[in-house]
PDB file of N, CA and C in Angstrom:
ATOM      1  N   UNK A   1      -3.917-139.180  12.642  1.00  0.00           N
ATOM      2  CA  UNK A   1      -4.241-137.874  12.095  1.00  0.00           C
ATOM      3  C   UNK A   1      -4.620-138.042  10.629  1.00  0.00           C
ATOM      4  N   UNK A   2      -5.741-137.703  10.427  1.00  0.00           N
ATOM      5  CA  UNK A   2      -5.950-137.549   8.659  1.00  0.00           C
ATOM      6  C   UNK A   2      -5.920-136.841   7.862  1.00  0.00           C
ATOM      7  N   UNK A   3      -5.540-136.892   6.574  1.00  0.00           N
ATOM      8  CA  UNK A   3      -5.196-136.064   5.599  1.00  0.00           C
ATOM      9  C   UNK A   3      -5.820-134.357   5.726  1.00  0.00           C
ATOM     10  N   UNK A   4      -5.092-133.898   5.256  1.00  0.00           N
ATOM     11  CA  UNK A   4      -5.946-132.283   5.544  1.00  0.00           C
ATOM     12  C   UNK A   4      -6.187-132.264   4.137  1.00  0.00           C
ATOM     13  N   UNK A   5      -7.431-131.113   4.080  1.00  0.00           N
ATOM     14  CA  UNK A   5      -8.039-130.560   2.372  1.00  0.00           C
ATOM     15  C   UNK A   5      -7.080-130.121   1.991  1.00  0.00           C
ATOM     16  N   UNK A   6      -7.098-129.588   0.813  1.00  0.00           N
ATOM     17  CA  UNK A   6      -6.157-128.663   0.199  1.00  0.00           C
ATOM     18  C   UNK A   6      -6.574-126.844   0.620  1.00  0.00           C
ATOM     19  N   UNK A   7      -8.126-126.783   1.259  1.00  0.00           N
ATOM     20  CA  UNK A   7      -7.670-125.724   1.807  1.00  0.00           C
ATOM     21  C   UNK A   7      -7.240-125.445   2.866  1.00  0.00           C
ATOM     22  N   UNK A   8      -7.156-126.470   3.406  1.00  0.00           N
ATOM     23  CA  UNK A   8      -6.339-125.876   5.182  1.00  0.00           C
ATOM     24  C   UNK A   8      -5.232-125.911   4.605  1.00  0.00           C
ATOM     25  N   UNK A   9      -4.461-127.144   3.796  1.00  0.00           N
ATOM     26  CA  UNK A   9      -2.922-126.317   3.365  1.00  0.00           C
ATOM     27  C   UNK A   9      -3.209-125.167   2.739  1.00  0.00           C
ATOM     28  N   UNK A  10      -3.648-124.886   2.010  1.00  0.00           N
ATOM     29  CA  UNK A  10      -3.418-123.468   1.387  1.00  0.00           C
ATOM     30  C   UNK A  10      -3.454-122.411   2.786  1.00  0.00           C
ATOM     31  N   UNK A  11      -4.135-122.142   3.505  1.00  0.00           N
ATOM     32  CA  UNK A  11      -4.648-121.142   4.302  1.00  0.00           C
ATOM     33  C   UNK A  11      -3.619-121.137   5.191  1.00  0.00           C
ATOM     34  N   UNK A  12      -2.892-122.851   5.760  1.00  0.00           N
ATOM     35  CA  UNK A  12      -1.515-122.605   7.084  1.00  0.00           C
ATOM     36  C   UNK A  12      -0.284-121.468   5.748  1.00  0.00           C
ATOM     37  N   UNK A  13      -0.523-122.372   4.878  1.00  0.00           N
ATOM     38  CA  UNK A  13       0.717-121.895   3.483  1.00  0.00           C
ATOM     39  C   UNK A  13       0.812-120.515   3.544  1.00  0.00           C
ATOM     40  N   UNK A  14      -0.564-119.958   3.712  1.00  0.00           N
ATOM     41  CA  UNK A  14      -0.569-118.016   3.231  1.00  0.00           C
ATOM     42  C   UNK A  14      -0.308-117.409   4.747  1.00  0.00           C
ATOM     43  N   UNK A  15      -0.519-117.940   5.819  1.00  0.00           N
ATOM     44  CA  UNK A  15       0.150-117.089   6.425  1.00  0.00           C
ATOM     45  C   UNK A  15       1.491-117.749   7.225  1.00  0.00           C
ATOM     46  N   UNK A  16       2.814-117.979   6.627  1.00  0.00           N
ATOM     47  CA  UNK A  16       3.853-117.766   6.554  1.00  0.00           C
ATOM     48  C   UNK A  16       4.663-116.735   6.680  1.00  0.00           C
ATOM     49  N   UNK A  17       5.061-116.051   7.179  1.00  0.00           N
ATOM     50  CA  UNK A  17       5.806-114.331   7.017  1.00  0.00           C
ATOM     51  C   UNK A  17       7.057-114.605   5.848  1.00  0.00           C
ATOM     52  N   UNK A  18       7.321-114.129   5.025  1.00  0.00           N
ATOM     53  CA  UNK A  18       8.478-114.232   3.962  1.00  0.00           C
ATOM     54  C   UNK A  18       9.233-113.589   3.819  1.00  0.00           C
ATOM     55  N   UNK A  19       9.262-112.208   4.637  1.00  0.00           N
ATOM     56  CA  UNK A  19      10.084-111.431   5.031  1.00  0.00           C
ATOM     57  C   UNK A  19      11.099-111.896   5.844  1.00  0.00           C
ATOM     58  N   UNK A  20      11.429-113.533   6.460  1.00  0.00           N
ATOM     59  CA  UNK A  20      12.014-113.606   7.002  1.00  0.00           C
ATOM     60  C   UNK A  20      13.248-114.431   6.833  1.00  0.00           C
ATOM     61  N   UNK A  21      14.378-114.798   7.134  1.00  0.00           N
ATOM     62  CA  UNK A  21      14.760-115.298   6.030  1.00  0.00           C
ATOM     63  C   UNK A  21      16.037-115.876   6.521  1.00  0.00           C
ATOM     64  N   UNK A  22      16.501-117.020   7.210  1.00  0.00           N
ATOM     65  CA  UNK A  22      17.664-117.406   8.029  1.00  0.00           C
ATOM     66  C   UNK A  22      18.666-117.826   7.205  1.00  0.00           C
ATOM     67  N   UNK A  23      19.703-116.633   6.826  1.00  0.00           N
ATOM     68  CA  UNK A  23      20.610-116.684   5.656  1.00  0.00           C
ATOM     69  C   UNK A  23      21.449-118.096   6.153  1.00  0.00           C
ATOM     70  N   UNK A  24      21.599-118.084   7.248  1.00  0.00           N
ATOM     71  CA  UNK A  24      22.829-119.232   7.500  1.00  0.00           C
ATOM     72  C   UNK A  24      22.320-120.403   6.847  1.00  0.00           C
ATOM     73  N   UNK A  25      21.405-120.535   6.973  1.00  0.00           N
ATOM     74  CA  UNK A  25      20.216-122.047   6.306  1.00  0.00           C
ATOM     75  C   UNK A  25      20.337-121.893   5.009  1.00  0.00           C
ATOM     76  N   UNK A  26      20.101-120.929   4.017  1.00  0.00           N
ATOM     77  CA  UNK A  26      20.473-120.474   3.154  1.00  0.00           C
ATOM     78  C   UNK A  26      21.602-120.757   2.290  1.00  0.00           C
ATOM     79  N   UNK A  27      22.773-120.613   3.113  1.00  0.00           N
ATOM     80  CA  UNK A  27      24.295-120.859   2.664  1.00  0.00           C
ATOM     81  C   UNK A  27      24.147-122.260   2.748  1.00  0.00           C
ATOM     82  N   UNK A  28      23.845-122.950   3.829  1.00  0.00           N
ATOM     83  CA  UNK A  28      24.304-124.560   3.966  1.00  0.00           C
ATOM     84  C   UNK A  28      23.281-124.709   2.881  1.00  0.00           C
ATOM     85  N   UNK A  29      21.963-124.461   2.588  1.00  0.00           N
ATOM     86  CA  UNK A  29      21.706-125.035   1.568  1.00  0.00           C
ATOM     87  C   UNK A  29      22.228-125.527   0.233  1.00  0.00           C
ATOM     88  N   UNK A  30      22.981-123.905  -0.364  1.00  0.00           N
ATOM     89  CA  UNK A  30      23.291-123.820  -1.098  1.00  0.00           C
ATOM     90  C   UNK A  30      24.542-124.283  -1.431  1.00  0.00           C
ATOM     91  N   UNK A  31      25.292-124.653  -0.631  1.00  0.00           N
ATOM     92  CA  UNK A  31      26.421-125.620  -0.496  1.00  0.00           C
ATOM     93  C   UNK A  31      26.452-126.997  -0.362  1.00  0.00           C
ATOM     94  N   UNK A  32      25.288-127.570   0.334  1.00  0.00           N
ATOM     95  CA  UNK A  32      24.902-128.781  -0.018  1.00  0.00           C
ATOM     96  C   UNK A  32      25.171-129.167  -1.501  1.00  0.00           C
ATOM     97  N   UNK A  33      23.710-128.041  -2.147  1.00  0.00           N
ATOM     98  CA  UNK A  33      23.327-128.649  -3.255  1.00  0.00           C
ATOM     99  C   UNK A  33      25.111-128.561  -4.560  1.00  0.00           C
ATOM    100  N   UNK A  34      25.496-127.769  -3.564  1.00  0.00           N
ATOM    101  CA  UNK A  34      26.931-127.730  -4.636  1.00  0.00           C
ATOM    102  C   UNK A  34      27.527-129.357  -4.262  1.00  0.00           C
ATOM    103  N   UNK A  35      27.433-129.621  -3.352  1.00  0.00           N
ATOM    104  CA  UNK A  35      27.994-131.013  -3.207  1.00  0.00           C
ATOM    105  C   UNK A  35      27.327-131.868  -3.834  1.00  0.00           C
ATOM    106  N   UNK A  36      26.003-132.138  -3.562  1.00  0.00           N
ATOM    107  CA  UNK A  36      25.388-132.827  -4.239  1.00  0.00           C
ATOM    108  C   UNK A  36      26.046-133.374  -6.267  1.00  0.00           C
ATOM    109  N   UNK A  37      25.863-131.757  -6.142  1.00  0.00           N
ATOM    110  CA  UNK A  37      25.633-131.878  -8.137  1.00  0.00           C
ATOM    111  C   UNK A  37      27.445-132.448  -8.245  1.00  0.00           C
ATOM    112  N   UNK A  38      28.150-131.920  -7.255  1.00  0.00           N
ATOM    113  CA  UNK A  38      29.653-132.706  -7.498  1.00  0.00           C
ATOM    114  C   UNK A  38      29.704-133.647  -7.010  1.00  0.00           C
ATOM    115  N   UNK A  39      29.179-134.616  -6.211  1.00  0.00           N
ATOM    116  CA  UNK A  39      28.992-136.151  -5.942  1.00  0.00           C
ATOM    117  C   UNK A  39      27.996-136.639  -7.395  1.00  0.00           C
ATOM    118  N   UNK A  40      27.374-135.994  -7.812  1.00  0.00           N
ATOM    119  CA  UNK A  40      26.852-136.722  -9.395  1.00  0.00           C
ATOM    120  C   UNK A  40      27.601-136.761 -10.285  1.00  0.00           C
ATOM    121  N   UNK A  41      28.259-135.867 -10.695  1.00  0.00           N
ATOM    122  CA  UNK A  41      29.196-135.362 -11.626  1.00  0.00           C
ATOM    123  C   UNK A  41      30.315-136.370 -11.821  1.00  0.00           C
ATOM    124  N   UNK A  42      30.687-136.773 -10.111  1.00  0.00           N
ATOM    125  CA  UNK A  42      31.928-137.687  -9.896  1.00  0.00           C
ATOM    126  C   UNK A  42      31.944-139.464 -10.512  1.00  0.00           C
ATOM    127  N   UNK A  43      32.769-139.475 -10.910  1.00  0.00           N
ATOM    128  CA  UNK A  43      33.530-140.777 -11.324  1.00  0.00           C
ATOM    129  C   UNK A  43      33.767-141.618 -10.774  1.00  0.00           C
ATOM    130  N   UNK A  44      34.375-141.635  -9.168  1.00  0.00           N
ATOM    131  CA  UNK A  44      34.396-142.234  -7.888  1.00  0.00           C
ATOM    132  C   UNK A  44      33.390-142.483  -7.123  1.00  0.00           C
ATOM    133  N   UNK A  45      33.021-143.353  -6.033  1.00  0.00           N
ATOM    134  CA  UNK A  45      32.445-143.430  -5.394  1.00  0.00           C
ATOM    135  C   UNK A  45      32.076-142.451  -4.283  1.00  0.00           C
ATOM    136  N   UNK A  46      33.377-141.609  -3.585  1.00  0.00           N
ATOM    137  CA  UNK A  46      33.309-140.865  -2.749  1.00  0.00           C
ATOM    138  C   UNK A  46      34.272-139.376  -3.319  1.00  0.00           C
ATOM    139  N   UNK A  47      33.358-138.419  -2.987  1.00  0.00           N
ATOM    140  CA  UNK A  47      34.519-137.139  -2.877  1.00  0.00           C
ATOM    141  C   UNK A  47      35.934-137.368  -1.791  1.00  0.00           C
ATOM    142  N   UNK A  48      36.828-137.084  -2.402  1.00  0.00           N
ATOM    143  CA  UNK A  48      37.750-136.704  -1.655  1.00  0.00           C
ATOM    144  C   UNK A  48      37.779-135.360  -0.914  1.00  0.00           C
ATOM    145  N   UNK A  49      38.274-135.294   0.094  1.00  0.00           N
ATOM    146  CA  UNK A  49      38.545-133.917   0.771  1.00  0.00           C
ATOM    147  C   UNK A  49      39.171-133.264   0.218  1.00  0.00           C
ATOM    148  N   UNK A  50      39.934-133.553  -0.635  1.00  0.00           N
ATOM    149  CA  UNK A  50      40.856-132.117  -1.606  1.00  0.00           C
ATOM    150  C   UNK A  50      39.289-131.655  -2.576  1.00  0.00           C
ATOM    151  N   UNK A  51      38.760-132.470  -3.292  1.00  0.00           N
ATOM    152  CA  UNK A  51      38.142-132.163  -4.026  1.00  0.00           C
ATOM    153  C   UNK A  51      36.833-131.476  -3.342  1.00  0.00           C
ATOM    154  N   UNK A  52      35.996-131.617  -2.506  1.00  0.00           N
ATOM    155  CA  UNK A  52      34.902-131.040  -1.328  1.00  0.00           C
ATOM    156  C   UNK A  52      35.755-129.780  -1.121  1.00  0.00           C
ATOM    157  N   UNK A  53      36.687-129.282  -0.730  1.00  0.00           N
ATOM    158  CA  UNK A  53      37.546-128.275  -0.699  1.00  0.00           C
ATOM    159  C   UNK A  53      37.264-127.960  -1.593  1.00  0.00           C
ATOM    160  N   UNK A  54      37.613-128.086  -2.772  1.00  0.00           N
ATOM    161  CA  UNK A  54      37.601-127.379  -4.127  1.00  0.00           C
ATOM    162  C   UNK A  54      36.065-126.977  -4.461  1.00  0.00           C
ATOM    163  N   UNK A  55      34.939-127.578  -4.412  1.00  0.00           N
ATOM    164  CA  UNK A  55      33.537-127.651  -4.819  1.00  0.00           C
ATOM    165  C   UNK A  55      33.258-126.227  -3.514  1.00  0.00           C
ATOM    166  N   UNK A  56      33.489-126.561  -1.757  1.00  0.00           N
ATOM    167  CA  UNK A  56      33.310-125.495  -1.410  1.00  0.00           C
ATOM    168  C   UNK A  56      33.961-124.526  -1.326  1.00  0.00           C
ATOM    169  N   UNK A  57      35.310-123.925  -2.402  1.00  0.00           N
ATOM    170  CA  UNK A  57      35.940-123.020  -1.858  1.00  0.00           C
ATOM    171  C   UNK A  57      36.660-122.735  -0.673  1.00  0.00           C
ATOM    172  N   UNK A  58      37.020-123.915  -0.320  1.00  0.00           N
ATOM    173  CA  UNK A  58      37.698-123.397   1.251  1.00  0.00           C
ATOM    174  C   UNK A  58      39.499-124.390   1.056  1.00  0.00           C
ATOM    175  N   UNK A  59      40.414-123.600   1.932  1.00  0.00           N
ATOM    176  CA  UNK A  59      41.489-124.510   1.906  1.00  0.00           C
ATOM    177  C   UNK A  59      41.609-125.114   3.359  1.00  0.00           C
ATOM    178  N   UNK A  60      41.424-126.406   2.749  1.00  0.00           N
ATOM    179  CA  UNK A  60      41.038-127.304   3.645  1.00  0.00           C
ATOM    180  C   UNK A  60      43.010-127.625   4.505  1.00  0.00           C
ATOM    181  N   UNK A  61      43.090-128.147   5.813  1.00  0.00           N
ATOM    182  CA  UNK A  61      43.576-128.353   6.664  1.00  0.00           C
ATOM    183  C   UNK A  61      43.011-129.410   7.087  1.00  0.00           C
ATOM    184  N   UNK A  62      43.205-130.971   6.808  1.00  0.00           N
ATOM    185  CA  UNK A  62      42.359-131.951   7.325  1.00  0.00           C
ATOM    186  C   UNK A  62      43.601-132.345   8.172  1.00  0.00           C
ATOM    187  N   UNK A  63      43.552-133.023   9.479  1.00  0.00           N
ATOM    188  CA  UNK A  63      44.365-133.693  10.490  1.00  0.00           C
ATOM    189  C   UNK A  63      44.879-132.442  11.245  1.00  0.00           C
ATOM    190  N   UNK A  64      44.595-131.567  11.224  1.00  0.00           N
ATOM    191  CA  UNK A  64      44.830-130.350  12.250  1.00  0.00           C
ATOM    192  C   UNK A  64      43.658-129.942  12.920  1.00  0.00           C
ATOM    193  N   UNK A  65      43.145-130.435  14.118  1.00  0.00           N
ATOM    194  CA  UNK A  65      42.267-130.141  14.878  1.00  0.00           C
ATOM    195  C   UNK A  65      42.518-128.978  16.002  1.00  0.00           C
ATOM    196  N   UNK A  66      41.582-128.407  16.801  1.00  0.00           N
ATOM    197  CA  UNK A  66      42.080-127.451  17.317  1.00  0.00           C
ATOM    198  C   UNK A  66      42.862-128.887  18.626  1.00  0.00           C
ATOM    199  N   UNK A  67      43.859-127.767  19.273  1.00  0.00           N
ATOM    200  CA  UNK A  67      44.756-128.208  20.224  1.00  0.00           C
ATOM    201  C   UNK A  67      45.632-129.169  19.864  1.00  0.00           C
ATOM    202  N   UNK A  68      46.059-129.611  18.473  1.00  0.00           N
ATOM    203  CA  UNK A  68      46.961-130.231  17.619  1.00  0.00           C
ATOM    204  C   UNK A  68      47.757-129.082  17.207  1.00  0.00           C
ATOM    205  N   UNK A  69      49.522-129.730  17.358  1.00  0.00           N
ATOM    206  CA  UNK A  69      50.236-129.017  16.874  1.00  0.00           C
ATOM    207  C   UNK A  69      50.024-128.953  15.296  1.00  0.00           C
ATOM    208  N   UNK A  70      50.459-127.764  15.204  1.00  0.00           N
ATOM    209  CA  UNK A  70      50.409-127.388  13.456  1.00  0.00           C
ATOM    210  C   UNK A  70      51.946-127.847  12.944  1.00  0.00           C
TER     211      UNK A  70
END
């Protein structure tokens, strides 16, 4: 397949609908990139799970899977 012009990209580009908008994709994005910038930030090689907890806001429960006693 060979390169396309720049106006066939432009022309697939404009009709896109933008009204539309899959928030869930959205969130993971935006939580990625929170990981991301806290895996740069970090000192260590790897985030810890306390700390990924902390970057996403959540209280983490690691080794409790469902159908594991609590």
């Amino acid at each position: 397949m060979g390169r396309r012009s720049k106006q066939e990209v432009l022309y697939v580009a404009g009709h896109r609908r933008t009204s539309v908008q899959d928030h869930v994709a959205l969130v993971e994005i935006d939580l990625t990139g929170e990981l991301m910038i806290a895996a740069a930030a970090a000192s260590e090689d790897r985030l810890s799970p306390a700390r990924i907890d902390e970057v996403l806001d959540v209280d983490g429960d690691h080794g409790e899977g469902p159908g594991e006693p609590e």
